[in-house]
C-alpha atoms as a PDB file:
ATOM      1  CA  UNK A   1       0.000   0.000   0.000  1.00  0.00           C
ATOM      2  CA  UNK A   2       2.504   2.876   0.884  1.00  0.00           C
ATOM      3  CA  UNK A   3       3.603   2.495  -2.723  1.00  0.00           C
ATOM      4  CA  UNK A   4       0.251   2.382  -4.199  1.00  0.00           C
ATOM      5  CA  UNK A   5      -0.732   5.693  -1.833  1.00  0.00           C
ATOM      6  CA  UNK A   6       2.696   7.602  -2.753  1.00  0.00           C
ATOM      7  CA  UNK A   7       1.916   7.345  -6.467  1.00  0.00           C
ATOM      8  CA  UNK A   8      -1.444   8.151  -6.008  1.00  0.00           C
ATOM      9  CA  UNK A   9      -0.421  11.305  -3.770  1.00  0.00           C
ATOM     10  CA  UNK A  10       2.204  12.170  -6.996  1.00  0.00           C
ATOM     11  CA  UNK A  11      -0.937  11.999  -9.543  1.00  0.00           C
ATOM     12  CA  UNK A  12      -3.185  14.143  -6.967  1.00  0.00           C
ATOM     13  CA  UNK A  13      -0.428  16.517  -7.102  1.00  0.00           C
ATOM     14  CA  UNK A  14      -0.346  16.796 -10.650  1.00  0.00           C
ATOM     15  CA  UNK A  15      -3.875  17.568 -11.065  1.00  0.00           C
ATOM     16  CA  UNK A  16      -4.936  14.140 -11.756  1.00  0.00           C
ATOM     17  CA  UNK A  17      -8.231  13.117 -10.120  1.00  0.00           C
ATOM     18  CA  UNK A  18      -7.948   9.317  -8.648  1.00  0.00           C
ATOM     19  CA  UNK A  19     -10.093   6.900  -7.078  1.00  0.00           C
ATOM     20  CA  UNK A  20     -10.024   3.192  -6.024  1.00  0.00           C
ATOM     21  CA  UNK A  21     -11.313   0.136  -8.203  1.00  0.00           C
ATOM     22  CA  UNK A  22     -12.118  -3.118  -6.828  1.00  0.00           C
ATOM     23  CA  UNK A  23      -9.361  -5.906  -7.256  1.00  0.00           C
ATOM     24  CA  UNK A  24     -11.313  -7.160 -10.617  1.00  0.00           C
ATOM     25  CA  UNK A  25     -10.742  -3.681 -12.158  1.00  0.00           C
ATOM     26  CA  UNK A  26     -14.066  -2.819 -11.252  1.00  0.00           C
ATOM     27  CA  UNK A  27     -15.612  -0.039  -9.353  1.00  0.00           C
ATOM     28  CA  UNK A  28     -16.346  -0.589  -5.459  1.00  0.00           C
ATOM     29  CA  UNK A  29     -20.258  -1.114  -4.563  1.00  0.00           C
ATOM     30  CA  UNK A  30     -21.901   1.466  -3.348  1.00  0.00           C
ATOM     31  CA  UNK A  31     -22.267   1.596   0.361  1.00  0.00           C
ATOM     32  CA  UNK A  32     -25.702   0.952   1.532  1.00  0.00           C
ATOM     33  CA  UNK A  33     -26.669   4.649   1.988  1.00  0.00           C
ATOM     34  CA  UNK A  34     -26.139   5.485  -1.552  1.00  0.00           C
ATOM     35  CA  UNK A  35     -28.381   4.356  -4.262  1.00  0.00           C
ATOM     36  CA  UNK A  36     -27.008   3.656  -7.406  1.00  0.00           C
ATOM     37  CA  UNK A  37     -28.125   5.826 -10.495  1.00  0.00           C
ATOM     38  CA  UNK A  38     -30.774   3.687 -11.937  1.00  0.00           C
ATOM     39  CA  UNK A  39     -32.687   3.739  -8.625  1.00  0.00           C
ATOM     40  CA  UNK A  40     -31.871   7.535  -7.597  1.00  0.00           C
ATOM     41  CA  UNK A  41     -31.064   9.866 -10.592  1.00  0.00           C
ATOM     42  CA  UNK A  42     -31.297  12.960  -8.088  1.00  0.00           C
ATOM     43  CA  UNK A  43     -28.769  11.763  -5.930  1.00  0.00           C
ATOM     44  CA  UNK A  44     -25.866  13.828  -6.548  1.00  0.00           C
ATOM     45  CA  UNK A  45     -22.781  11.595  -7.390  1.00  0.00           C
ATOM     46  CA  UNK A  46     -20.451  14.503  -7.766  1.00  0.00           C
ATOM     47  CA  UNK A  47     -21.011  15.794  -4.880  1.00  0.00           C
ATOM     48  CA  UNK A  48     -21.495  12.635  -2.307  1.00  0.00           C
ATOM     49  CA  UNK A  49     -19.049  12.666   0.581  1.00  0.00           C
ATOM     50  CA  UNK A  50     -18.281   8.812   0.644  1.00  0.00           C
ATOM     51  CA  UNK A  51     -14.866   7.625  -0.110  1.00  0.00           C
ATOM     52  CA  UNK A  52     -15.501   4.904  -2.875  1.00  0.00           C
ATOM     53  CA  UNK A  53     -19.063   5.370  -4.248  1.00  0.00           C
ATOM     54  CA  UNK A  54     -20.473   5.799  -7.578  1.00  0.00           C
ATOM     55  CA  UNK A  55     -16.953   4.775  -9.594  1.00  0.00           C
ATOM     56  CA  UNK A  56     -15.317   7.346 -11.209  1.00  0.00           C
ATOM     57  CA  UNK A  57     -17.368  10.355  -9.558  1.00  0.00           C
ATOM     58  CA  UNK A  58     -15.280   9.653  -6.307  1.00  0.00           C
ATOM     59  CA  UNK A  59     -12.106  10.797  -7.974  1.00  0.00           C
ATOM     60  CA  UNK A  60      -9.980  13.627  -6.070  1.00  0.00           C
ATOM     61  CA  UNK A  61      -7.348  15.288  -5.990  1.00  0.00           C
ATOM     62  CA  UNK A  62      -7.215  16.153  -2.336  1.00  0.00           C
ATOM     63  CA  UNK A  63      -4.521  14.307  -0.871  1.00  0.00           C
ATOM     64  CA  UNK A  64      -6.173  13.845   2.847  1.00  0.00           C
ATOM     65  CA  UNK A  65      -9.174  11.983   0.517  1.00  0.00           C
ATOM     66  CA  UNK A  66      -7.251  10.186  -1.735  1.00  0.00           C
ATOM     67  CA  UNK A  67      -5.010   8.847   1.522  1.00  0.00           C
ATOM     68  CA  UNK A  68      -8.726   7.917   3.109  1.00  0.00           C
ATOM     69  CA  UNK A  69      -9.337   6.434  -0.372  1.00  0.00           C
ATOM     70  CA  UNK A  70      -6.366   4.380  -0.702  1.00  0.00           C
ATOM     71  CA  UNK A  71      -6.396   3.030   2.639  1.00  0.00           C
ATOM     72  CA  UNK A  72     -10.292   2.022   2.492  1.00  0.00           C
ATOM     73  CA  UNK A  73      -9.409  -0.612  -0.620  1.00  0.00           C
ATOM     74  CA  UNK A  74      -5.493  -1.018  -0.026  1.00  0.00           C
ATOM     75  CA  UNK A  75      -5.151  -4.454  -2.005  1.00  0.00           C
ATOM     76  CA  UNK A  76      -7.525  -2.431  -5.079  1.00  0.00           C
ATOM     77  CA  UNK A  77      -6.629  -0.863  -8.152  1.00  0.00           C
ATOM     78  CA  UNK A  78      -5.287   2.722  -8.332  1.00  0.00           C
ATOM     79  CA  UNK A  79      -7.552   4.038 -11.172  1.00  0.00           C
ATOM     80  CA  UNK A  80      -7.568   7.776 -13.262  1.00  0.00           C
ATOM     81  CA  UNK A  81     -10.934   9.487 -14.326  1.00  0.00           C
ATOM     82  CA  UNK A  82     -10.210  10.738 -17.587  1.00  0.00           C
ATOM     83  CA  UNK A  83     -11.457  13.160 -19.858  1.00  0.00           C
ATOM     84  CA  UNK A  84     -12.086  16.782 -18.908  1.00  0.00           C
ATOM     85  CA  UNK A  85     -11.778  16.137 -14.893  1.00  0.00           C
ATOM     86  CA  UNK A  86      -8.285  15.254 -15.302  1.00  0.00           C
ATOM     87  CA  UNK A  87      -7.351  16.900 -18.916  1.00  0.00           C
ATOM     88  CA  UNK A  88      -6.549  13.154 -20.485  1.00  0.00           C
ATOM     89  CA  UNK A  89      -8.112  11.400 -23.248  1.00  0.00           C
ATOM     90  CA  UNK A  90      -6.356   7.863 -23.325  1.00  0.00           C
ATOM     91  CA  UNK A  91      -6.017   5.311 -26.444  1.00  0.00           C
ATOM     92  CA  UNK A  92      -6.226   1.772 -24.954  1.00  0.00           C
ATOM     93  CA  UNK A  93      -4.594  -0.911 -27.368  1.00  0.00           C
ATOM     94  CA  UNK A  94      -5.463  -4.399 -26.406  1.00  0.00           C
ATOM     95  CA  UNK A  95      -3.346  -6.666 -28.871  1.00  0.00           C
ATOM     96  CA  UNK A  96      -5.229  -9.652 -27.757  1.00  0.00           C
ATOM     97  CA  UNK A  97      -8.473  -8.306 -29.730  1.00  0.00           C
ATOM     98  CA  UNK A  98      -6.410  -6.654 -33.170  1.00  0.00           C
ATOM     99  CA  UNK A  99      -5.311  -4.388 -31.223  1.00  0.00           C
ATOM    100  CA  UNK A 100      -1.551  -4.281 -32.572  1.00  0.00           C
ATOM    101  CA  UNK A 101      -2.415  -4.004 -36.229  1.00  0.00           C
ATOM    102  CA  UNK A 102      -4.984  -1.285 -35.399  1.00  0.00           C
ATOM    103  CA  UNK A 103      -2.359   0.663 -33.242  1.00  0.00           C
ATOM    104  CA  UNK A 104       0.066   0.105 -36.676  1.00  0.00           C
ATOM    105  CA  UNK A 105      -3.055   1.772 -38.942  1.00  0.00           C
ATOM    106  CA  UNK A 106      -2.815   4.807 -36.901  1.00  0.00           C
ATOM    107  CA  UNK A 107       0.668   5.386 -36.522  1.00  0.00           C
ATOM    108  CA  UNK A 108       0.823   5.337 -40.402  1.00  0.00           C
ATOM    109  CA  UNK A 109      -1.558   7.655 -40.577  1.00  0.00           C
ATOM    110  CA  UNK A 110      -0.595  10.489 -38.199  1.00  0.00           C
ATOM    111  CA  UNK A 111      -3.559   9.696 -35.843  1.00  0.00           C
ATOM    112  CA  UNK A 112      -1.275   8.680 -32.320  1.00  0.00           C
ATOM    113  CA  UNK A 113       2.065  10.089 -32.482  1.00  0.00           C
ATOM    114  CA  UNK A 114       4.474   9.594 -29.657  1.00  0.00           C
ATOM    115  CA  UNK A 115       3.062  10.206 -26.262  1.00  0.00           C
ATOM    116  CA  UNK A 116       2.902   9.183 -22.655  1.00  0.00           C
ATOM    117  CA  UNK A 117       2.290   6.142 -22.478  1.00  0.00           C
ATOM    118  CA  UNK A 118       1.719   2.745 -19.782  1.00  0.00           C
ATOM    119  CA  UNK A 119       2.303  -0.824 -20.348  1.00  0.00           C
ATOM    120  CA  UNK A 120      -0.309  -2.549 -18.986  1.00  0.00           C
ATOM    121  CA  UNK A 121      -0.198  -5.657 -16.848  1.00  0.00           C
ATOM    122  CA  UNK A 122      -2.461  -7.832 -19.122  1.00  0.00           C
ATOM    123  CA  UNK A 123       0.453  -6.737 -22.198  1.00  0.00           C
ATOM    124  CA  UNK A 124      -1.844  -3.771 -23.628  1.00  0.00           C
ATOM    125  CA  UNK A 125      -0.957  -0.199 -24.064  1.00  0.00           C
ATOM    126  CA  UNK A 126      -2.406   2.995 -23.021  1.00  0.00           C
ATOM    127  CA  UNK A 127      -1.614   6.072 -24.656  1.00  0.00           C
ATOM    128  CA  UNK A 128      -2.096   9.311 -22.866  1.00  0.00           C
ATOM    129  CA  UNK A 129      -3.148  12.482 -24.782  1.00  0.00           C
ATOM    130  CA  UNK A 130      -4.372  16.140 -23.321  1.00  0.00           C
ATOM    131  CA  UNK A 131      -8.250  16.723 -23.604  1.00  0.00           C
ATOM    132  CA  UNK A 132      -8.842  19.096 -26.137  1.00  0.00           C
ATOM    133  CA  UNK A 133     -11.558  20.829 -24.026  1.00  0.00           C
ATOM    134  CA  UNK A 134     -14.375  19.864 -25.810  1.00  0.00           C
ATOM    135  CA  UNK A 135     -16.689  16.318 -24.981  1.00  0.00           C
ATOM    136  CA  UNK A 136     -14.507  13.069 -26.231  1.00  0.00           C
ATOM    137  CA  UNK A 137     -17.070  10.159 -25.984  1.00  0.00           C
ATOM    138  CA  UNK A 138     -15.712   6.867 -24.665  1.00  0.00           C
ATOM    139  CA  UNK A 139     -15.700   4.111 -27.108  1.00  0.00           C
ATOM    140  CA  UNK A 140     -15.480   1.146 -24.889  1.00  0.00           C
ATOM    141  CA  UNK A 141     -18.180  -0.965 -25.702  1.00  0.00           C
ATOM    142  CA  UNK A 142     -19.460   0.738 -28.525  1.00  0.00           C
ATOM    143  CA  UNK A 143     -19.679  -0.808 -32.253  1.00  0.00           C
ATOM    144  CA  UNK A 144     -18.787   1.787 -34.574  1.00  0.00           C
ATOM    145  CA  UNK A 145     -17.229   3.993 -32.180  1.00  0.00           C
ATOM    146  CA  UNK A 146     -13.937   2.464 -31.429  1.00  0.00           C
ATOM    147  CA  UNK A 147     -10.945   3.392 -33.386  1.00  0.00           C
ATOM    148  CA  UNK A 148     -10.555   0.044 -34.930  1.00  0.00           C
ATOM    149  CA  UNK A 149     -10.567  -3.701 -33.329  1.00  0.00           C
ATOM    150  CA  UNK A 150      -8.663  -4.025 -29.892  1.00  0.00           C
ATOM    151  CA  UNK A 151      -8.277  -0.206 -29.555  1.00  0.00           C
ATOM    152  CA  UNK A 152     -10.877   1.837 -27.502  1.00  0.00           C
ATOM    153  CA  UNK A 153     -10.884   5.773 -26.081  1.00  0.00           C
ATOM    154  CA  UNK A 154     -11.236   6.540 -22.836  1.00  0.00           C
ATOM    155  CA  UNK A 155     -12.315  10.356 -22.342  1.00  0.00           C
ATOM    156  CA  UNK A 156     -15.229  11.904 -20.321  1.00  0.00           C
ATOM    157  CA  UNK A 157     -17.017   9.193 -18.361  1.00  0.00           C
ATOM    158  CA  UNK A 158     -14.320   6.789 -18.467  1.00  0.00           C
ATOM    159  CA  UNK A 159     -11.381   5.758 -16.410  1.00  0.00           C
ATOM    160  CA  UNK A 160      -8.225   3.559 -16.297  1.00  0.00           C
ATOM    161  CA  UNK A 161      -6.036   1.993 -14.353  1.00  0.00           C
ATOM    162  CA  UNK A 162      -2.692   3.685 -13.603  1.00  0.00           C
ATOM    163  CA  UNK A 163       0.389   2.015 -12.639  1.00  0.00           C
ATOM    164  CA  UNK A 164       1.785   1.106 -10.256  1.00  0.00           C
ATOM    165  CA  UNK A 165      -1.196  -1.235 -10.293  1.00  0.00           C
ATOM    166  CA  UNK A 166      -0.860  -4.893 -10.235  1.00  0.00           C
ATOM    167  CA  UNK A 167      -3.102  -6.878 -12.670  1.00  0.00           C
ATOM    168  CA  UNK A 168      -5.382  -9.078 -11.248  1.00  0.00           C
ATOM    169  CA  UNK A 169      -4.846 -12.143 -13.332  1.00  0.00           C
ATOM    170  CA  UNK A 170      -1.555 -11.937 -14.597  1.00  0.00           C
ATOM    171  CA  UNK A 171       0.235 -10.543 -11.504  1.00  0.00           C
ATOM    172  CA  UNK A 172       2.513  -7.802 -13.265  1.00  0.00           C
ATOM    173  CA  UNK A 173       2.176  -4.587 -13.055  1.00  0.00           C
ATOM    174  CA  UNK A 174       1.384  -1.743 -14.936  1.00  0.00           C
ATOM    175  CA  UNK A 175       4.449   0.337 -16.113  1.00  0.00           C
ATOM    176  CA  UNK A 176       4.888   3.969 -17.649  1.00  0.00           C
ATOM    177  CA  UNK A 177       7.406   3.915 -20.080  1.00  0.00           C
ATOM    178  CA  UNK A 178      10.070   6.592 -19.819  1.00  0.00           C
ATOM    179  CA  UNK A 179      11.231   9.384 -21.615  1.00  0.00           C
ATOM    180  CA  UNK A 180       7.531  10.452 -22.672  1.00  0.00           C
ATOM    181  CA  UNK A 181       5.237  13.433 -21.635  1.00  0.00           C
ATOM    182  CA  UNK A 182       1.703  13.820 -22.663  1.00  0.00           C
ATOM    183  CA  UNK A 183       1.122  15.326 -25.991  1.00  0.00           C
ATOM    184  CA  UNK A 184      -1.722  17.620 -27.973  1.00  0.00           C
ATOM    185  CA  UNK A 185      -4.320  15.536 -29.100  1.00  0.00           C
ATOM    186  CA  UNK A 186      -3.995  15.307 -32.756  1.00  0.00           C
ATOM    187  CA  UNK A 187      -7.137  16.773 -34.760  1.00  0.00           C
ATOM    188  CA  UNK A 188      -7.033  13.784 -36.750  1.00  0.00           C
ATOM    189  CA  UNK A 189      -7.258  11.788 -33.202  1.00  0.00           C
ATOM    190  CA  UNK A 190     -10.003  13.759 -32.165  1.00  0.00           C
ATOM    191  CA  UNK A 191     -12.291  13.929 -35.331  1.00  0.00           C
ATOM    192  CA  UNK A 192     -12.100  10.210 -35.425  1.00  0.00           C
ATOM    193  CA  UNK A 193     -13.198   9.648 -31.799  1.00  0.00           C
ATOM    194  CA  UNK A 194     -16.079  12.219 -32.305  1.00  0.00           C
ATOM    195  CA  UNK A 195     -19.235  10.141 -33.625  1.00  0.00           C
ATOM    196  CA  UNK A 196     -20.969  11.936 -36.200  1.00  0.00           C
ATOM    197  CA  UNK A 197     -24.003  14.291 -35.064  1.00  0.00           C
ATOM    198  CA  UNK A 198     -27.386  12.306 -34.355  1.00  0.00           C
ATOM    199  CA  UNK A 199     -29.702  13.522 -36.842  1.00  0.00           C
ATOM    200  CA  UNK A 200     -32.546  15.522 -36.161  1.00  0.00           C
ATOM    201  CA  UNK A 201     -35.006  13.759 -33.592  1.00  0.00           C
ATOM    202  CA  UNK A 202     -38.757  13.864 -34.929  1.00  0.00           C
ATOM    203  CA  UNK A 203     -40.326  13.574 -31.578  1.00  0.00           C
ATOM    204  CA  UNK A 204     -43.965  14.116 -31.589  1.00  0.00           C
ATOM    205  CA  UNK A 205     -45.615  11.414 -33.796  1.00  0.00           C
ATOM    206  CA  UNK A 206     -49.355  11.734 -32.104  1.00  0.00           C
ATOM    207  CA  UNK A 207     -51.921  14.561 -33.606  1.00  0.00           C
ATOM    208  CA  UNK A 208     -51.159  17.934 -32.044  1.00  0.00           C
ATOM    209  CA  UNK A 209     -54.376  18.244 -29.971  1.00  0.00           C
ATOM    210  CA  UNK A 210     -55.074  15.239 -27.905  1.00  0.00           C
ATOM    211  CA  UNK A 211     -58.872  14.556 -26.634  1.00  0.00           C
ATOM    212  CA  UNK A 212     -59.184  12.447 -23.582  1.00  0.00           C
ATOM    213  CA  UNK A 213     -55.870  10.378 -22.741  1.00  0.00           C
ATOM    214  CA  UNK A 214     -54.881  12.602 -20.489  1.00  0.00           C
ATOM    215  CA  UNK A 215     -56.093  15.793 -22.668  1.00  0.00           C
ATOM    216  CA  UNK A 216     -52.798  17.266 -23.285  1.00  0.00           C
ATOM    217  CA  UNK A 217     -52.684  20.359 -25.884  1.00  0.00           C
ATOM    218  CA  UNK A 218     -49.892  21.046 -28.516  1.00  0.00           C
ATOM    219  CA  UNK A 219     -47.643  18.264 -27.091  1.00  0.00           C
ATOM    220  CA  UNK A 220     -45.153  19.369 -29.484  1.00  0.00           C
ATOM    221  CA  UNK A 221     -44.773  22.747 -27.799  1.00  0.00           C
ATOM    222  CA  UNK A 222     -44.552  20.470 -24.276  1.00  0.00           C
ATOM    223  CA  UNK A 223     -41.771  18.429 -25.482  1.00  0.00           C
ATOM    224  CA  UNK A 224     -39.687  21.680 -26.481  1.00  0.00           C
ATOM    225  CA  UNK A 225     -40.328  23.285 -23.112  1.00  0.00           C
ATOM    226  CA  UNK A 226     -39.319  20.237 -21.481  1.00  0.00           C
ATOM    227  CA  UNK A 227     -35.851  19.827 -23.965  1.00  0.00           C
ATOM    228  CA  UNK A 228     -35.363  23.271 -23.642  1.00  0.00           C
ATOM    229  CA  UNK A 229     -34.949  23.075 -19.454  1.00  0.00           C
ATOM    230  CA  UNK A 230     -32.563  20.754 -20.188  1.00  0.00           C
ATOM    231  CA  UNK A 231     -30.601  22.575 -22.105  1.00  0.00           C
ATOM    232  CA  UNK A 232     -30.945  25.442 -20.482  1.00  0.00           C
ATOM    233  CA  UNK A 233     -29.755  23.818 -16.815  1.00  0.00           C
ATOM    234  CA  UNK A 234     -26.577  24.857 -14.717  1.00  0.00           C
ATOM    235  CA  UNK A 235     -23.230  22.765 -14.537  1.00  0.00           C
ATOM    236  CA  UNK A 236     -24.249  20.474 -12.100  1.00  0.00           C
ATOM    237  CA  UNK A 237     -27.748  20.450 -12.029  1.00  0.00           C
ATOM    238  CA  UNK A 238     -28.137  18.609 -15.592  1.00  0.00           C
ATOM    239  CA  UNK A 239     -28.732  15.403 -14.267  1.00  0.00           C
ATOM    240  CA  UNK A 240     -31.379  16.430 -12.559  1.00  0.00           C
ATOM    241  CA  UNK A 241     -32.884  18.419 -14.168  1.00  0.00           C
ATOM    242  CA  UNK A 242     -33.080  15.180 -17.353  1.00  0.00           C
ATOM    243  CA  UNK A 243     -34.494  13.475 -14.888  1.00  0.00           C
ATOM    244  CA  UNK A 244     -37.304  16.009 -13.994  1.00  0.00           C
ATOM    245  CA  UNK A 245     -37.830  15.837 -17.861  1.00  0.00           C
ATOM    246  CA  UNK A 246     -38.141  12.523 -18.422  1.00  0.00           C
ATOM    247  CA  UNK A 247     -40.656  12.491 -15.427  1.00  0.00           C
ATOM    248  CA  UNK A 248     -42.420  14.884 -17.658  1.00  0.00           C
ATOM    249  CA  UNK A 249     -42.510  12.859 -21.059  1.00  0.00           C
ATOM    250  CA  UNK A 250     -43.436   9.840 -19.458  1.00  0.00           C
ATOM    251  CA  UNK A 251     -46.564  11.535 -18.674  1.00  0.00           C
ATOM    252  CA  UNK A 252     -46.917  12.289 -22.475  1.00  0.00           C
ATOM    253  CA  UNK A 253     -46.141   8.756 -23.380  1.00  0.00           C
ATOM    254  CA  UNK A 254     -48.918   7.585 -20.874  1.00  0.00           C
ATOM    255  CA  UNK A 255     -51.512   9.850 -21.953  1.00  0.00           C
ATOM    256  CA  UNK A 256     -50.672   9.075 -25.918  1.00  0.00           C
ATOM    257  CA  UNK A 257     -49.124  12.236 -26.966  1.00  0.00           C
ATOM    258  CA  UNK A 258     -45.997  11.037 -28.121  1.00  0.00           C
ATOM    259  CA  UNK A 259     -44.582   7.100 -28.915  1.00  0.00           C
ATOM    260  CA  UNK A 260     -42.174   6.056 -26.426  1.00  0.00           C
ATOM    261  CA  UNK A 261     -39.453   4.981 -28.645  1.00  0.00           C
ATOM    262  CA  UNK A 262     -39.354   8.920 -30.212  1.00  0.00           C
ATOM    263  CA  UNK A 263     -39.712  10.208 -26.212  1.00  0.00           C
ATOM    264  CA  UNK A 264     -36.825   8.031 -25.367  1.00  0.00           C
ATOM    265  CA  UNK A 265     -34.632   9.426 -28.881  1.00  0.00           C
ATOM    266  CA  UNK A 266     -35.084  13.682 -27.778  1.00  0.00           C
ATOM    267  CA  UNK A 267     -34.097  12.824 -23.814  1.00  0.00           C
ATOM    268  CA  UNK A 268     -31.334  10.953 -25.445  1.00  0.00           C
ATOM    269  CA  UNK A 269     -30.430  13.847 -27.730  1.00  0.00           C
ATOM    270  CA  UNK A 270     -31.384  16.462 -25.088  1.00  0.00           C
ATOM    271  CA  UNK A 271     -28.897  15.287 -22.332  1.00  0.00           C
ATOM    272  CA  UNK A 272     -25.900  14.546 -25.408  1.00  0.00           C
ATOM    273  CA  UNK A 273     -26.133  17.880 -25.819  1.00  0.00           C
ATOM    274  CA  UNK A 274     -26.221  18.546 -22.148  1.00  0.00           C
ATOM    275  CA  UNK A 275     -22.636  17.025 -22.171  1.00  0.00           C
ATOM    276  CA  UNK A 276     -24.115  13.808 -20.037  1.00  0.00           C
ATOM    277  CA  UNK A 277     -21.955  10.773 -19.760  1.00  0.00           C
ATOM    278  CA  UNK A 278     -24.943   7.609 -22.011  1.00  0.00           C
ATOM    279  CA  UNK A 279     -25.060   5.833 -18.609  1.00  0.00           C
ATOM    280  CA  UNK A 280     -26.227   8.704 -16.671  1.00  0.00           C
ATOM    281  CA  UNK A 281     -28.572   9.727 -19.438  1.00  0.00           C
ATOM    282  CA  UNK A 282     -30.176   6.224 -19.292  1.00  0.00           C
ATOM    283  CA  UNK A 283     -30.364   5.974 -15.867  1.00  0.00           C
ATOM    284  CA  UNK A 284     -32.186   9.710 -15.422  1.00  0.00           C
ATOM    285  CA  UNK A 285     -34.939   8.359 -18.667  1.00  0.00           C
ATOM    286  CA  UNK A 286     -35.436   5.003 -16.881  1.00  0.00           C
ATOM    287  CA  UNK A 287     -35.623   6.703 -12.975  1.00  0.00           C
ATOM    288  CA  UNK A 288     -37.718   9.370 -14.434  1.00  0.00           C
ATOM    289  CA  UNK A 289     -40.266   6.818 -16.596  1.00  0.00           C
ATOM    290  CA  UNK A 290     -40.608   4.470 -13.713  1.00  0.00           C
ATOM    291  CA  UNK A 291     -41.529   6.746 -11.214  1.00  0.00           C
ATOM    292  CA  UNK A 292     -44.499   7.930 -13.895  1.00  0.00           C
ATOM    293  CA  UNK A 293     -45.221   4.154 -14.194  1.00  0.00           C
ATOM    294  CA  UNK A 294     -44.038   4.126 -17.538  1.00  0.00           C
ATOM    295  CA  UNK A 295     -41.781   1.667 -18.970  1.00  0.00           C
ATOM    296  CA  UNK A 296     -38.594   2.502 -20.509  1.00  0.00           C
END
């Protein structure tokens, strides 16, 4: 552990936000007095006090919390949250899945020059970039969105484990390799993590007057109020605030005024362009159907 805690102090220090995994690489359960963010989208994640809950959103770089943090889950996994809370976007090459060739495609092509970069305990790579302080999706996951087979991003709502780690299967551990620094993000990089714009969501597919069903008027102009709140929310209160609005367009789906598959597609859009990580966007549509009695 003291090693573990001293390079997680040195990361702190440089502005690095960290946070404990489990020993299978995964986050640590919540503790039993915080929900998880399918069954409470208003429970603030950011903001909750408890050393190892919620994943990434436990991340600090306050070195009296990150000792607390360390020493809660000392035989864990010392893990970064990337993307704009720490200023990395990182290319993860798994040569076990393609990875290798992929990674040989983009250095011919100018997409990943020389950078930071870890060797991972499982024989992988990670290549560390600077955010380019605009959203960078993650990948992992995601057909289509990856980079190429066996290579994944991991920006804003993502994470990875930093060294000096010790992987839980093979037993070696993860290893920067010198005489490196982070680098720019290439455009190139960045235009080919960024997923092409949704296109425009046609929402409303009822008639625009409803009689009986719940009687609701110009549901069209209700659905843009709704969207609109969203967008219009404060840093920090986004979340919520998707939530509140799905509460609202589950009541349109129940009374008829709009099909639930089109609903679903503007929150979607609506908290995308709210800058929210997918998961928390599906678990603020599903919180906020359920508790209308709608299903999602």
């Amino acid at each position: 552990m003291p090693d573990l805690l001293s390079a997680a102090l040195r990361y702190a220090e440089r502005g690095w936000p960290v946070f404990m995994l489990g020993r299978s690489k995964r986050p640590v359960a919540n503790c039993a007095d915080c929900p998880k963010a399918e069954e409470d989208p208003t429970h603030d994640q950011e903001a909750c006090g408890c050393l190892t809950c919620h994943g990434f959103y436990a991340a600090t770089t306050d070195p009296t919390r990150v000792a607390a943090i360390v020493a809660a889950v000392p035989r864990g996994q010392l893990a970064l949250r990337t993307g704009a809370a720490s200023g990395v976007v990182v290319v993860d090459v798994d040569p076990a899945h393609g990875g290798a060739d992929t990674l040989a495609r983009l250095i011919t092509a100018g997409l990943t020059p020389p950078t930071a970069r870890v060797l991972t305990g499982s024989g992988g790579l990670h290549l560390y970039y600077r955010h380019p302080g605009r959203r960078v999706p993650c990948s992992q996951g995601k057909p289509g969105q990856g980079l190429g087979p066996g290579v994944d991003v991991k920006a804003d709502g993502g994470y990875v484990v930093l060294p000096p780690s010790v992987h839980p299967r093979t037993g070696r551990p993860y290893r920067w390799v010198p005489g490196q620094v982070v680098k720019e993000m290439p455009p190139a990089l960045l235009t080919a993590c960024t997923p092409p714009p949704a296109p425009p969501v046609v929402a409303v597919t009822g008639p625009t007057r409803l009689t009986g069903a719940g009687g609701i008027s110009h549901p069209d102009r209700l659905l843009a109020a709704l969207l609109d709140r969203v967008a219009a929310a404060a840093e920090g209160t986004r979340r919520t605030t998707l939530y509140g609005a799905a509460r609202g367009v589950a009541r349109m789906v129940a009374a008829g005024a709009i099909d639930p598959a089109d609903a679903i597609a503007a929150l979607t859009d609506a908290g995308r362009r709210a800058e929210q990580t997918d998961r928390d966007i599906r678990a603020a549509i599903r919180g906020g159907f359920r508790d209308e009695g709608v299903a999602a």
